[in-house]
Structures are given as C-alpha cells and as structure tokens.
N, C-alpha and C. Protein backbone atom coordinates (compact mmCIF):
# COMPACT_ATOMS: atom_id res chain seq x y z
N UNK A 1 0.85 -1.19 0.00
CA UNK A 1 0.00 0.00 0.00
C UNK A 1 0.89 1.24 0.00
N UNK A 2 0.51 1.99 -0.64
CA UNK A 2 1.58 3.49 -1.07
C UNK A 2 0.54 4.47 -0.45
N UNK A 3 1.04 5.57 0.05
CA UNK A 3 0.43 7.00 0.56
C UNK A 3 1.02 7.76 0.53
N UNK A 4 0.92 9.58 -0.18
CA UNK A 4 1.57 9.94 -0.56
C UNK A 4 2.04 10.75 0.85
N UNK A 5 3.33 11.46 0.52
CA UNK A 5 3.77 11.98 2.05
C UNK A 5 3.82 13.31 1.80
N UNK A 6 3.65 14.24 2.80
CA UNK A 6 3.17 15.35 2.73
C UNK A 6 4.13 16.28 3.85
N UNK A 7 4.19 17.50 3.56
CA UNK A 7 5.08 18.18 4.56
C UNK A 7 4.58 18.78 5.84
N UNK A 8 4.95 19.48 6.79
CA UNK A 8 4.08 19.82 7.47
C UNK A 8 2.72 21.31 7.56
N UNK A 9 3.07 21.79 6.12
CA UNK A 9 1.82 22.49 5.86
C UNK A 9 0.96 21.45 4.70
N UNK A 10 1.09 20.38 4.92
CA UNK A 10 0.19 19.30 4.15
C UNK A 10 -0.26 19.32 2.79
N UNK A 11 1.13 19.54 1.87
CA UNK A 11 1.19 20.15 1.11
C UNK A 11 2.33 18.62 0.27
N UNK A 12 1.77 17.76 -0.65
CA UNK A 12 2.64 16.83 -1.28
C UNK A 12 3.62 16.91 -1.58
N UNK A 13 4.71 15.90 -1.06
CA UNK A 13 6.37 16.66 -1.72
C UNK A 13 6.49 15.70 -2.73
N UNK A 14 5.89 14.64 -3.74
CA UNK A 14 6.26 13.90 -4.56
C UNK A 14 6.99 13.02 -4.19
N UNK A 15 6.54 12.17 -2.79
CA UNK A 15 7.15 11.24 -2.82
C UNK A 15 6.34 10.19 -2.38
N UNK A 16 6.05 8.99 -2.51
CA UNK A 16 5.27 8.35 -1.60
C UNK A 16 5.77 6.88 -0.43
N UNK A 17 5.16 6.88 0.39
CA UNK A 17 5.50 5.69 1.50
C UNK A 17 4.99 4.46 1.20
N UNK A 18 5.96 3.32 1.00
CA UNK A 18 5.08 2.09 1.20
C UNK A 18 4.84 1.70 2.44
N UNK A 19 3.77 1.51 2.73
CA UNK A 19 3.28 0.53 4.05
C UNK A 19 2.66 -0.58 3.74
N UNK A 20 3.49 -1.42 4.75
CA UNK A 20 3.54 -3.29 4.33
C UNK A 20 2.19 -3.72 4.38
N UNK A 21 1.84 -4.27 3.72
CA UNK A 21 0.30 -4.63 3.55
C UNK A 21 0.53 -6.67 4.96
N UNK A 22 1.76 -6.29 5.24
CA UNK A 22 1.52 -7.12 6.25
C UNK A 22 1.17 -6.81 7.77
N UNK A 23 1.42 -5.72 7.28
CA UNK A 23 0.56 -4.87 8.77
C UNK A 23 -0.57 -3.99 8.66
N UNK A 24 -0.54 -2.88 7.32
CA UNK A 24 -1.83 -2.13 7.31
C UNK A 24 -2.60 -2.75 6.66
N UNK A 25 -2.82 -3.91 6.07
CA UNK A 25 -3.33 -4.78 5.19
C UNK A 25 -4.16 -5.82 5.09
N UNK A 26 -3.76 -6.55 6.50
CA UNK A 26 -4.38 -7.86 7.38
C UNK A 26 -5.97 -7.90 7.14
N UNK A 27 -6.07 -9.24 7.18
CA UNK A 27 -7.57 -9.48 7.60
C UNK A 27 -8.13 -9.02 9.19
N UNK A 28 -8.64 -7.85 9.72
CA UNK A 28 -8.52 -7.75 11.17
C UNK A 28 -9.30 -8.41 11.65
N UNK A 29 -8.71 -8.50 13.18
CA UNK A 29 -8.90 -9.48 14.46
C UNK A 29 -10.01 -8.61 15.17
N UNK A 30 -11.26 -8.44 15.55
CA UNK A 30 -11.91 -7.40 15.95
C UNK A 30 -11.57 -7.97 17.86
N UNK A 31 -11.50 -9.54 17.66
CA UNK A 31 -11.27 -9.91 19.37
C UNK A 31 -10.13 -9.51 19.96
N UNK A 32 -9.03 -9.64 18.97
CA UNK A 32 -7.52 -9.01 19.63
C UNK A 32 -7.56 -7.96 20.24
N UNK A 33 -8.47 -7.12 19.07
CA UNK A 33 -8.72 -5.49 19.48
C UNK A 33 -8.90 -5.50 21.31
N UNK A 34 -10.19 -6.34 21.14
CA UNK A 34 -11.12 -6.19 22.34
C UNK A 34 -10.01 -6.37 23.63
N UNK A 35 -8.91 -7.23 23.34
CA UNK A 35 -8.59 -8.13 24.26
C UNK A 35 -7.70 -7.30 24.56
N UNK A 36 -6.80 -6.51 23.74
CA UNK A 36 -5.67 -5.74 24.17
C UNK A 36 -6.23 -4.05 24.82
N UNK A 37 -7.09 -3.92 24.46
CA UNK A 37 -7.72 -2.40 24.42
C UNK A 37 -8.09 -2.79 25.86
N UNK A 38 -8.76 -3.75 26.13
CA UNK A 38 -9.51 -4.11 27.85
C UNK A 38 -8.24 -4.42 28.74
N UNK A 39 -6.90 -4.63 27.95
CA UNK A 39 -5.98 -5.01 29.11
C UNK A 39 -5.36 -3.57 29.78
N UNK A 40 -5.05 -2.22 28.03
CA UNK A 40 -5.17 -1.27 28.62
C UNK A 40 -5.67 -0.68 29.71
N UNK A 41 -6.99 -0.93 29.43
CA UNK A 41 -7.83 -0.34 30.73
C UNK A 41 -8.05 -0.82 32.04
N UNK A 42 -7.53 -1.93 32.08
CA UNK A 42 -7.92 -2.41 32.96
C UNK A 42 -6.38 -2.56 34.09
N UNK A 43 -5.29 -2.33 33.44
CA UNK A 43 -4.07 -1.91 33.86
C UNK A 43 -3.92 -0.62 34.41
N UNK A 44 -4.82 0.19 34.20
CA UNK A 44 -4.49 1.55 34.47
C UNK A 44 -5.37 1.63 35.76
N UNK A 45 -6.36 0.73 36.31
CA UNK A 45 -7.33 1.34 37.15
C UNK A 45 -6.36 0.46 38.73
N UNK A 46 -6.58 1.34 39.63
CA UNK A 46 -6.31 1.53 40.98
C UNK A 46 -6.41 0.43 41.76
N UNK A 47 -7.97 -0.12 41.80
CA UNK A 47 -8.15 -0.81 42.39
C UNK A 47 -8.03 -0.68 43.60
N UNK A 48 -7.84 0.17 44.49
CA UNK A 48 -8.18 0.43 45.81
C UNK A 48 -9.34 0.95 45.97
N UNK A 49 -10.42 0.78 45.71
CA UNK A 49 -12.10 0.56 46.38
C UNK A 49 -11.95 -0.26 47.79
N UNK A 50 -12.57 -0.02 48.35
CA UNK A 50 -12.83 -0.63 49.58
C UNK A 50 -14.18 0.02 50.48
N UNK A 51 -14.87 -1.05 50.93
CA UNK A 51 -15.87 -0.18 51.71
C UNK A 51 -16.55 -1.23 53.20
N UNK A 52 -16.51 -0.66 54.17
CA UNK A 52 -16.71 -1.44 55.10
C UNK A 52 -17.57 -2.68 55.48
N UNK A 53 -16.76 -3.70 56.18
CA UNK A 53 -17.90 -4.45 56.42
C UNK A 53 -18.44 -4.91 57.57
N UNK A 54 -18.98 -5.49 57.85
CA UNK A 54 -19.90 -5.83 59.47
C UNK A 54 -18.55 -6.03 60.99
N UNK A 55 -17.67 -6.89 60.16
CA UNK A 55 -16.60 -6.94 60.98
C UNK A 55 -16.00 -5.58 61.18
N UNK A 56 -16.09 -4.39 60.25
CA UNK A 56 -14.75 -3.24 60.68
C UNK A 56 -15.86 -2.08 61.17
N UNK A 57 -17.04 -2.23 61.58
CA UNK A 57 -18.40 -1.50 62.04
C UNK A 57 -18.40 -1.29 63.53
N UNK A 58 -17.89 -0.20 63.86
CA UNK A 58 -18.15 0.21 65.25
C UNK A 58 -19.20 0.25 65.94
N UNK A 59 -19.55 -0.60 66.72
CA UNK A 59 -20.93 -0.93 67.33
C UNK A 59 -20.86 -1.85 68.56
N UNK A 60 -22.03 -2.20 69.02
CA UNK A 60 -21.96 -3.09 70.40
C UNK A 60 -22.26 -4.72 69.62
N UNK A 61 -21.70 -5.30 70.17
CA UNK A 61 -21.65 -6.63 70.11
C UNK A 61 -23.00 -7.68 70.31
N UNK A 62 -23.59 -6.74 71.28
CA UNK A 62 -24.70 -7.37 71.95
C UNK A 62 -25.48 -7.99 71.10
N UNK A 63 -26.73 -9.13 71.52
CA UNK A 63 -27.80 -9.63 70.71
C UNK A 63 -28.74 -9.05 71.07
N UNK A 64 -29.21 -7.90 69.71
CA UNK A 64 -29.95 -6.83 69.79
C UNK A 64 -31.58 -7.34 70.31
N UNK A 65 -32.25 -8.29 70.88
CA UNK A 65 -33.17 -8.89 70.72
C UNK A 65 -33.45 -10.20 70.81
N UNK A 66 -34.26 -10.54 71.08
CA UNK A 66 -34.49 -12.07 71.59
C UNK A 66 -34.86 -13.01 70.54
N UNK A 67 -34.15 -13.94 70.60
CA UNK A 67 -34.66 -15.46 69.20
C UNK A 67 -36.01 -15.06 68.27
N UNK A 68 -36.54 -15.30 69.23
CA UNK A 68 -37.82 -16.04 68.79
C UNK A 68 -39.21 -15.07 69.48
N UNK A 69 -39.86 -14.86 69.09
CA UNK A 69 -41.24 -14.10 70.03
C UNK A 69 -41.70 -13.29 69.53
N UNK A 70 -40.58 -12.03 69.02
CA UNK A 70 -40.61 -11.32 68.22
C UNK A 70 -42.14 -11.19 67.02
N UNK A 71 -41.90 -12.00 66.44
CA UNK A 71 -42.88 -11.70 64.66
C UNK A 71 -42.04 -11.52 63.76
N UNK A 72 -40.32 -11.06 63.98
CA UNK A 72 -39.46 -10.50 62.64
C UNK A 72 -38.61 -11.39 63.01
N UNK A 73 -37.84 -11.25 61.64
CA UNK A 73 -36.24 -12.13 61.54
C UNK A 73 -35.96 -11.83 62.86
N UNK A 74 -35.19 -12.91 63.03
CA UNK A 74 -34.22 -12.94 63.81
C UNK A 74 -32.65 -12.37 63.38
N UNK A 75 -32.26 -11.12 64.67
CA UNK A 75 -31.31 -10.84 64.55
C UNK A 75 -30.30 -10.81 65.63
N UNK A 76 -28.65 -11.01 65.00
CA UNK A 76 -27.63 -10.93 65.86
C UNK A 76 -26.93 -10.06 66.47
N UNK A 77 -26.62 -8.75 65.37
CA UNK A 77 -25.62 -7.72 65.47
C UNK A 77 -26.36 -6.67 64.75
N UNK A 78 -26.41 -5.51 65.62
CA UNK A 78 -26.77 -4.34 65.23
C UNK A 78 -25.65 -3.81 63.88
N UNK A 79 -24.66 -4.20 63.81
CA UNK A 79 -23.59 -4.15 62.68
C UNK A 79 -24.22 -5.27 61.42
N UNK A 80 -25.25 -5.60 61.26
CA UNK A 80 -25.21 -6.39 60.12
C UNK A 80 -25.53 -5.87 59.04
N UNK A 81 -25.52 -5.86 57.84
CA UNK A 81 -25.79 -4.74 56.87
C UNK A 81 -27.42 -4.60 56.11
N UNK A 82 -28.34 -5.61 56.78
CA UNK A 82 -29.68 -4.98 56.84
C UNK A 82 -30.38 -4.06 57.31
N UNK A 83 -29.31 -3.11 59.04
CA UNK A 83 -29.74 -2.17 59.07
C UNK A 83 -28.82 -1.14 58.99
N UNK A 84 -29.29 0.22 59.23
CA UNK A 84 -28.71 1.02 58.90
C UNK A 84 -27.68 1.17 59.48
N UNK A 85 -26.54 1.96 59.17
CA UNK A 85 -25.22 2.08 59.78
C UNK A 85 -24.57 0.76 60.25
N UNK A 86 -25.11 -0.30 59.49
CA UNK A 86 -24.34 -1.79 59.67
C UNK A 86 -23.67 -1.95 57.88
N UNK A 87 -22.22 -2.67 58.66
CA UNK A 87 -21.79 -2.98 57.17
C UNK A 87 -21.98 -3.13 56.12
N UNK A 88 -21.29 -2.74 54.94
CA UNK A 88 -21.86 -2.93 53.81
C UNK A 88 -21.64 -4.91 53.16
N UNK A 89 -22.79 -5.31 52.46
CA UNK A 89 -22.53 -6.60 52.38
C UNK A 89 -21.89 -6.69 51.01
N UNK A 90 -21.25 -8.07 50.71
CA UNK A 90 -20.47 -7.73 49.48
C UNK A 90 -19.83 -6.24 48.80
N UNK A 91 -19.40 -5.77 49.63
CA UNK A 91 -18.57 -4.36 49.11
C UNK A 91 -17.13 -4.52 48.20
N UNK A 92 -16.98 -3.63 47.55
CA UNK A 92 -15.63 -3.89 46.94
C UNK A 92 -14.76 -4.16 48.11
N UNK A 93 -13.60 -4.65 47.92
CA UNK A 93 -12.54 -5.05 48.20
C UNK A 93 -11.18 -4.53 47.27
N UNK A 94 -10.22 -4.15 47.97
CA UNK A 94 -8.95 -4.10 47.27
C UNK A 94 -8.35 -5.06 46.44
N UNK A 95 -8.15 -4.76 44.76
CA UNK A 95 -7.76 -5.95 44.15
C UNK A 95 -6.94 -5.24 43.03
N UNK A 96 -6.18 -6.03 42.41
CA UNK A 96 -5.42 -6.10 40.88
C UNK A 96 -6.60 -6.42 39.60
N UNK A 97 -6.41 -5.66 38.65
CA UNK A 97 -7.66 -5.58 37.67
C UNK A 97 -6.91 -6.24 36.20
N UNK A 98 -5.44 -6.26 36.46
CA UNK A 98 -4.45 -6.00 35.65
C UNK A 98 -4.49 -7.81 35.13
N UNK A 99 -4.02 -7.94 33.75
CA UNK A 99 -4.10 -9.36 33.12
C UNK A 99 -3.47 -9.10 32.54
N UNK A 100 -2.41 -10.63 31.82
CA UNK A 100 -1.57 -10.34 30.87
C UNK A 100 -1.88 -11.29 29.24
N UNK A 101 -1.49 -10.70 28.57
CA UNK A 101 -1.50 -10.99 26.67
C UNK A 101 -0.32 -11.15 26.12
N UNK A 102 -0.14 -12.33 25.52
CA UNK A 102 1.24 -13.03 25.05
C UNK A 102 1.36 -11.96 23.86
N UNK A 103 2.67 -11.97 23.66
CA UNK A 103 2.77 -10.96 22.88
C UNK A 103 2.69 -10.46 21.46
N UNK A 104 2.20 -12.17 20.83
CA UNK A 104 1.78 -11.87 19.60
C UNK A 104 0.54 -11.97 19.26
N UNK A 105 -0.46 -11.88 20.26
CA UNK A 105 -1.60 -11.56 20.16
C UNK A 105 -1.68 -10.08 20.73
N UNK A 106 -0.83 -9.35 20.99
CA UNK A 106 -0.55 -7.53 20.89
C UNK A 106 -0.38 -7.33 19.74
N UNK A 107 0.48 -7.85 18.98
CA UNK A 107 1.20 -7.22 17.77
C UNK A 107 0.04 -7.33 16.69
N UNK A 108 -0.68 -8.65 17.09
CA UNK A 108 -1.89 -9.07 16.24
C UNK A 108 -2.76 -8.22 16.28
N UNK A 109 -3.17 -7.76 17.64
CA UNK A 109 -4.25 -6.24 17.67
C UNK A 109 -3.43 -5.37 17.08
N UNK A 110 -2.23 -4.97 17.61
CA UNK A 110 -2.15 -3.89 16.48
C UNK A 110 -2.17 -3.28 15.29
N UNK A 111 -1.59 -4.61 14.99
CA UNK A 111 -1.71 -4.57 13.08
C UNK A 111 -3.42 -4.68 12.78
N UNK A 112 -4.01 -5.39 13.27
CA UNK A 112 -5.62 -4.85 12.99
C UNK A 112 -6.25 -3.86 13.32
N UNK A 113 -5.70 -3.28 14.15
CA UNK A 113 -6.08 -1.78 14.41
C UNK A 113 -5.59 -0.55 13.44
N UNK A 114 -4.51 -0.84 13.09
CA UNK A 114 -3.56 -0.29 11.78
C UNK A 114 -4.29 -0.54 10.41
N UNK A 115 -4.71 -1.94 10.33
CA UNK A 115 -4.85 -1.68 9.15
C UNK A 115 -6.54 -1.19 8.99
N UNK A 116 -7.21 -1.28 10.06
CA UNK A 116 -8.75 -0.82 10.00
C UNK A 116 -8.45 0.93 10.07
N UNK A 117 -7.59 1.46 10.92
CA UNK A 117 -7.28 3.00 10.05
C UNK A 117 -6.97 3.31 8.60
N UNK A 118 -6.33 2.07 7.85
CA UNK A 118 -5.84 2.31 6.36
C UNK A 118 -6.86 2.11 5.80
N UNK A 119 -8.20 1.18 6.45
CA UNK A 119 -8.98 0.80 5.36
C UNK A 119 -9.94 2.36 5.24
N UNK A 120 -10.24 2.95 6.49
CA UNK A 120 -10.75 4.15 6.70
C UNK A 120 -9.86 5.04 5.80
N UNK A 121 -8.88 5.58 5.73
CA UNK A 121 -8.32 6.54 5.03
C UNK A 121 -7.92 7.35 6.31
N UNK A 122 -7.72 7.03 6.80
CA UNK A 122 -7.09 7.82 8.13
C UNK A 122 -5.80 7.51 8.69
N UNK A 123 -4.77 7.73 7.75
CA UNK A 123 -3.21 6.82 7.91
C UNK A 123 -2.64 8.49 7.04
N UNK A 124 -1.85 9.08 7.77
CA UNK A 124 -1.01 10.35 6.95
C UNK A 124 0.51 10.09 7.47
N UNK A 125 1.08 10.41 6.39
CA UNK A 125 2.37 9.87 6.39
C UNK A 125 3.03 11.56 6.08
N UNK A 126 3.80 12.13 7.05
CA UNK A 126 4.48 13.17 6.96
C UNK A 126 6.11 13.73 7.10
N UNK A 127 6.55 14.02 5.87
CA UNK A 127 8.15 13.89 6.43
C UNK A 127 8.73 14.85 7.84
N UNK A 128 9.65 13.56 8.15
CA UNK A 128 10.50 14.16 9.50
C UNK A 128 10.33 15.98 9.49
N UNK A 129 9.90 16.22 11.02
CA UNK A 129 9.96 17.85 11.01
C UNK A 129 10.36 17.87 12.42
N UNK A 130 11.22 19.01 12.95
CA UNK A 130 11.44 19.63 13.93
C UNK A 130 11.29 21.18 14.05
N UNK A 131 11.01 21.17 15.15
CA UNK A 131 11.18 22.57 15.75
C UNK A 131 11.72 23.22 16.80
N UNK A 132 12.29 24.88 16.30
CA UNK A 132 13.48 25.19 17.08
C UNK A 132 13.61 25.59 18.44
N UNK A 133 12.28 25.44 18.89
CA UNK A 133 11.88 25.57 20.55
C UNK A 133 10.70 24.91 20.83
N UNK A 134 10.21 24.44 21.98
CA UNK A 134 9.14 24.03 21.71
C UNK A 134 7.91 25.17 22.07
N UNK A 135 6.85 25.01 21.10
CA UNK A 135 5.78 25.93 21.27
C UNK A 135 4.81 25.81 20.86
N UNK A 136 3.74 25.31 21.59
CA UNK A 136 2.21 25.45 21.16
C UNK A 136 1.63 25.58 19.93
N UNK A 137 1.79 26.82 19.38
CA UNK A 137 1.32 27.23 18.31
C UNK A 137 1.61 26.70 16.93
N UNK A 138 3.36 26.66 17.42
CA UNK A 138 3.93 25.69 16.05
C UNK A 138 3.16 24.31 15.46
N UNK A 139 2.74 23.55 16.50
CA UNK A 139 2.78 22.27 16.25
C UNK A 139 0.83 22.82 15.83
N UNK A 140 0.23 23.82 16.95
CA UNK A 140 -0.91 23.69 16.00
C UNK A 140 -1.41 24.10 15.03
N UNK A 141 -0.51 24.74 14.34
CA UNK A 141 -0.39 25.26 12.20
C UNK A 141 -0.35 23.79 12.03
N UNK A 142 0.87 23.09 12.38
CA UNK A 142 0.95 21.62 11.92
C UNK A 142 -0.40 20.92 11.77
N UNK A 143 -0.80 20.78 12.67
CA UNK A 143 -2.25 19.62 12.75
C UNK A 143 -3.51 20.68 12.17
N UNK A 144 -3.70 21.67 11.87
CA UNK A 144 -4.41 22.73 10.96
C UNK A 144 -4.14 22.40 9.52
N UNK A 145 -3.33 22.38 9.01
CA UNK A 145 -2.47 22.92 7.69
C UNK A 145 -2.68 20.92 7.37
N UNK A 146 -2.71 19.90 8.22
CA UNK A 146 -3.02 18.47 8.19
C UNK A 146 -4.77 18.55 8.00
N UNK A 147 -5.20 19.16 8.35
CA UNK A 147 -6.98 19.00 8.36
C UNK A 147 -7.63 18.51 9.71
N UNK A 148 -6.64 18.65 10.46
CA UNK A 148 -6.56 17.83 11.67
C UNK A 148 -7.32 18.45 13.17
N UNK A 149 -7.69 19.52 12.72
CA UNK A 149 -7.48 20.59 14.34
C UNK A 149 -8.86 20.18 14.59
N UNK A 150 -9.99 19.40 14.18
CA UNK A 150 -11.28 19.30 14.37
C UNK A 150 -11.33 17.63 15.03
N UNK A 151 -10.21 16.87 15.41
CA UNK A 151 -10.36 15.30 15.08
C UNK A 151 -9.26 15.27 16.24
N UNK A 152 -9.09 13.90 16.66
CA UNK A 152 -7.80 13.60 17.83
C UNK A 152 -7.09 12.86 16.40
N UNK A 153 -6.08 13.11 17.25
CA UNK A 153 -5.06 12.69 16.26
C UNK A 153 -4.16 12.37 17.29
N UNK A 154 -2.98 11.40 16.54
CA UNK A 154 -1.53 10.63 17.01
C UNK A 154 -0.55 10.50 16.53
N UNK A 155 0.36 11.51 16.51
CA UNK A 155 1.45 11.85 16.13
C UNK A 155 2.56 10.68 16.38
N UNK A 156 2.80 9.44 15.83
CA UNK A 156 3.76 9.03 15.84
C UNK A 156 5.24 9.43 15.34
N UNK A 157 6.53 9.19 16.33
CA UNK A 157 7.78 9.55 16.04
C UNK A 157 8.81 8.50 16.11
N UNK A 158 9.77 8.33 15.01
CA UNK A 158 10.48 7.57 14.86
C UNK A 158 11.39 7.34 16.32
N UNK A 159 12.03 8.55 16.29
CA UNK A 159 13.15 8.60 17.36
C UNK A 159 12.68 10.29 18.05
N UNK A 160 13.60 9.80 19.35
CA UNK A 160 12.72 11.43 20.54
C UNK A 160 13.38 12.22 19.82
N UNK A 161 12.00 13.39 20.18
CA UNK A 161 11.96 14.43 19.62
C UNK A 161 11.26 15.57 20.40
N UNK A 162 12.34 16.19 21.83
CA UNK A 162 11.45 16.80 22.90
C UNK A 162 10.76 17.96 22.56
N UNK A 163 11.18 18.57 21.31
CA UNK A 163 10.70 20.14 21.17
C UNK A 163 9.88 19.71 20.14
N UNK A 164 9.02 18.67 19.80
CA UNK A 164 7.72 18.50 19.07
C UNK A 164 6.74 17.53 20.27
N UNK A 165 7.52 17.01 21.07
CA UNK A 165 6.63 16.28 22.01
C UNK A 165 5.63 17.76 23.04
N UNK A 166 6.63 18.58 23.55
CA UNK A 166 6.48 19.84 24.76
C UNK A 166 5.10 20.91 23.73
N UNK A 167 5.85 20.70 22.57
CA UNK A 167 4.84 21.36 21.54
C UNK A 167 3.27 21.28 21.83
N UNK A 168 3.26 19.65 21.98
CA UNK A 168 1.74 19.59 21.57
C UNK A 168 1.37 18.75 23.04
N UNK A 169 2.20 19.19 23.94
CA UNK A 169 1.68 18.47 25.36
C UNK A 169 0.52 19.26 26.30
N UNK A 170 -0.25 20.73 25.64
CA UNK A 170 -0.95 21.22 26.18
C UNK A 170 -2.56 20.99 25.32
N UNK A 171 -2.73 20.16 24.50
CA UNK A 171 -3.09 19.95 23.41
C UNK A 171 -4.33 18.66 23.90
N UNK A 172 -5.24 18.61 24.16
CA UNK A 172 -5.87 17.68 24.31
C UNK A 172 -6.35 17.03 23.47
N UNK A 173 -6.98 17.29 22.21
CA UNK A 173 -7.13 16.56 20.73
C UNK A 173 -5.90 16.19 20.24
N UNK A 174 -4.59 16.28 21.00
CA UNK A 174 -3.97 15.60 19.81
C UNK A 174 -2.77 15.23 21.13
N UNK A 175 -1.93 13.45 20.51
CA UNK A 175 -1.24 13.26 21.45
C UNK A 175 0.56 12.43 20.53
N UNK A 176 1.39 12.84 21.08
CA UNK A 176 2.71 12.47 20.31
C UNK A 176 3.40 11.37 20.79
N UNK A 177 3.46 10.24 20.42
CA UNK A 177 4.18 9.23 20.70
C UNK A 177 5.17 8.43 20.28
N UNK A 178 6.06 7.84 20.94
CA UNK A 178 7.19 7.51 20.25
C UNK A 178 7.04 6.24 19.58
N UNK A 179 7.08 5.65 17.92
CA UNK A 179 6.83 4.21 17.38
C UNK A 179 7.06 3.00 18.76
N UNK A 180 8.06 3.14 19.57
CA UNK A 180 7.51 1.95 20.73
C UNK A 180 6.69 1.68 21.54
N UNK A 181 5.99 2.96 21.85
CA UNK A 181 5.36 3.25 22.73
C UNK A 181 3.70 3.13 21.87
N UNK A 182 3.48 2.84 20.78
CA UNK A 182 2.35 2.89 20.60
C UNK A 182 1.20 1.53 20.43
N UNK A 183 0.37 1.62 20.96
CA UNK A 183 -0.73 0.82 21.20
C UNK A 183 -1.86 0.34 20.47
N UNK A 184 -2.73 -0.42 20.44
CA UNK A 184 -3.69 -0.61 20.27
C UNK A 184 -4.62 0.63 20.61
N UNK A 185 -4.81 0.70 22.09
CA UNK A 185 -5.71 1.52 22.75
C UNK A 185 -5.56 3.09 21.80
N UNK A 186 -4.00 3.45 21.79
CA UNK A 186 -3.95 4.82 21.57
C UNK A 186 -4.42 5.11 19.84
N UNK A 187 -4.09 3.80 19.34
CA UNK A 187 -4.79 4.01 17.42
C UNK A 187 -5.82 4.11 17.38
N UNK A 188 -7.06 3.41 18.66
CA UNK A 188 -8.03 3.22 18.29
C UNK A 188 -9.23 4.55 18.68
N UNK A 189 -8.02 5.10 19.65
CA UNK A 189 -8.50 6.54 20.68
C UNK A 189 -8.46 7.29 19.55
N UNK A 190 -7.96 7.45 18.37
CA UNK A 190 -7.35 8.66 17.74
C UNK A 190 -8.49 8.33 16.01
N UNK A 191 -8.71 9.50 15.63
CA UNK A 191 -9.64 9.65 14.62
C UNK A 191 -8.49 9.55 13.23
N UNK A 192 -7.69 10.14 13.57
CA UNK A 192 -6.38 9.83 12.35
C UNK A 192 -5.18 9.70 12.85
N UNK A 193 -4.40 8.92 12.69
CA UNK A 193 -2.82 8.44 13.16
C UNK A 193 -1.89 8.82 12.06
N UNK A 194 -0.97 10.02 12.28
CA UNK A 194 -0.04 10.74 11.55
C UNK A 194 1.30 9.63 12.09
N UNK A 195 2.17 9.36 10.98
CA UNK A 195 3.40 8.97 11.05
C UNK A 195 4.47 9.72 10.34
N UNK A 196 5.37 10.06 11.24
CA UNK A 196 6.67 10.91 10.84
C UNK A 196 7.06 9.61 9.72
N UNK A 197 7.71 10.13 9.01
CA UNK A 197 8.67 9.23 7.95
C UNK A 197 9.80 8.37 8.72
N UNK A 198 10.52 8.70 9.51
CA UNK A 198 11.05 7.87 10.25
C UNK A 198 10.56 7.05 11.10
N UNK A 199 9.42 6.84 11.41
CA UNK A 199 8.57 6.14 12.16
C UNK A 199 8.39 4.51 11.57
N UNK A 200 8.42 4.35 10.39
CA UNK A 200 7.74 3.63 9.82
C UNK A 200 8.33 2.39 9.82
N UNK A 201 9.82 2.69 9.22
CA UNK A 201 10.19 1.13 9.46
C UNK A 201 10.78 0.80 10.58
N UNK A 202 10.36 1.37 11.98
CA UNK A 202 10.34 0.57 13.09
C UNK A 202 9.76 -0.03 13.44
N UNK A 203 8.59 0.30 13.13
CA UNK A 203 7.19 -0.18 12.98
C UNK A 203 7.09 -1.36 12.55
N UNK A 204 7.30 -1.17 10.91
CA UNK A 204 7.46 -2.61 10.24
C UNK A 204 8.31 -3.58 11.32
N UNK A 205 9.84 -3.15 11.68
CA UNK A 205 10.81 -4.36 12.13
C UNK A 205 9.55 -4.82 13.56
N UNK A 206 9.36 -3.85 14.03
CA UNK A 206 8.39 -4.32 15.82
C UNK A 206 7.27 -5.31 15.14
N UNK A 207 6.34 -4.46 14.27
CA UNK A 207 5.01 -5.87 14.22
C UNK A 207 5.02 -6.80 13.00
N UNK A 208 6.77 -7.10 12.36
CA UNK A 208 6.06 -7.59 11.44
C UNK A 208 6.71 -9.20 11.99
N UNK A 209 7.17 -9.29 13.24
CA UNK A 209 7.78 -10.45 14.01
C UNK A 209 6.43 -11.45 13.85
C-alpha cells in the first residue's frame, strides 16, 4: 500500500511511503482489538475501592433482641448490613484488575487496528519535522495545515523528539508518541494516526515479528 507523504503544511512533496500490507493490510482481528484495548484499561485502574464491612463497624456486640417471640427475623448484630449504619454486604474489596497478553496476540491487535485505520483513510504519512523551541502554536499550524485541528489525532515519532513532544503536550485533541510506545488503545483513541517518515520502518521491524 503506497500513501503519498506530505510536509508539514500538508502540502505533497512527490514522494510516496510504502506501508507493508503485512501490517496495514491484514484481515482484522476485531477480538484481539477487544482483548488488548480491555488489558489497557484495565491496567491503568487503581483498584483500591474498599468499603466497610460488618466486621470493621463500630458498634456493640450485643444480641440486639431475643430469638424467637418477636414476629421479625431474627437478629444478631446491630452491625449487620440490613440495618442502617451496619456494614456494607459484598462491598468492593482491594484488588489487581491487571491481566496479561502473550505478545503476539498484541502485535496481532495492532496490526488490525492499523490496518482498520488504512482501510478508513485515516493513515497520513508526513516527512521528518522539527522545531526550534518548543511551542504550542507551532505544532498547532501543523495539525491545521493536516486538516486535523477538528479530530484527535496521534502523532507518531520515529526517534525522541522533545521540542515536538512539549509542543503539543498542552493539546488535548492531539497526542505524540514515540513508534515503541504505541498501542492498540492509543490508534483506536485517535480519529487519524499521523506517522513521521522515520517512524515507519520501526514499525514494520516491531510488528512484522
């Protein structure tokens, strides 16, 4: 698959990129997706919930009431969580949310996530650019002058590049990442995925294992 590459006022320089149709190309995996995107999320969450239970309930011990005579249930502990200010029953608990995915069923989501952006038309291929301080504004002519300033977007980069990363780190529609660092989750977060020209065949060497 060829796309032509464009500068950063998005403007064709006559040249174009091949991208391996063994990665943007695939028949996609829609379960990989599922499987790697849910490990994201589910890695990132805390998991410290906790909420009391009958045992950690400050109260009297006593047997609030007698067996039997009554007319109502029978009860033990004013701490039980049928009445009020008694423990909560089944409450969260502190836990790990986190699971792991062999690693070529990652590479497998990714490349189906890759290539379901190529099948969309949402794959821009832009030659290497830097800038000579980092600054806001610069990088957002860039993603303007791309068609981009209305959409999230994902600036992939071959190799670091701090004064285009600082650029666009105040930037909430749009996020810059380095070719190792990129994900399933973050292609699928993003409405179009920009790749620097140097980006690419790292890419290839990482998912085409």
């Amino acid at each position: 698959m060829k796309v032509a590459v464009v500068d950063i006022k998005g403007k064709e320089i006559g040249r174009e990129a091949n991208l391996s149709d063994a990665i943007f190309a695939i028949e996609p995996n829609d379960h990989a997706i599922y499987l790697d995107v849910k490990q994201h999320l589910a890695n990132k969450r805390q998991g410290t919930h906790k909420s009391k239970e009958r045992a950690e309930i400050a109260g009297s011990t006593r047997k609030i009431k007698k067996q039997k005579g009554t007319g109502t249930a029978r009860a033990g502990s004013i701490k039980s969580g049928v009445f009020k200010g008694g423990g909560r029953m089944f409450g969260p608990r502190p836990r790990d949310y986190s699971f792991k995915l062999n690693k070529g069923l990652k590479r497998l989501a990714r490349r189906s996530a890759l290539t379901l952006k190529a099948n969309d038309k949402a794959i821009l291929v832009v030659e290497d650019f830097n800038f000579d301080a980092p600054k806001t504004k610069d990088f957002v002519d860039v993603v303007k002058a791309l068609g981009l300033d209305n959409k999230k977007s994902l600036f992939v980069l071959g190799a670091s590049n701090n004064n285009v990363y600082l650029s666009s780190r105040n930037l909430k529609t749009s996020e810059v990442v380095m070719s190792s660092e990129l994900s399933t989750y973050k292609i699928m977060n993003a409405n179009n995925v920009v790749f620097l020209e140097g980006s690419l065949e790292e890419i290839e060497q990482t998912l085409s294992k």
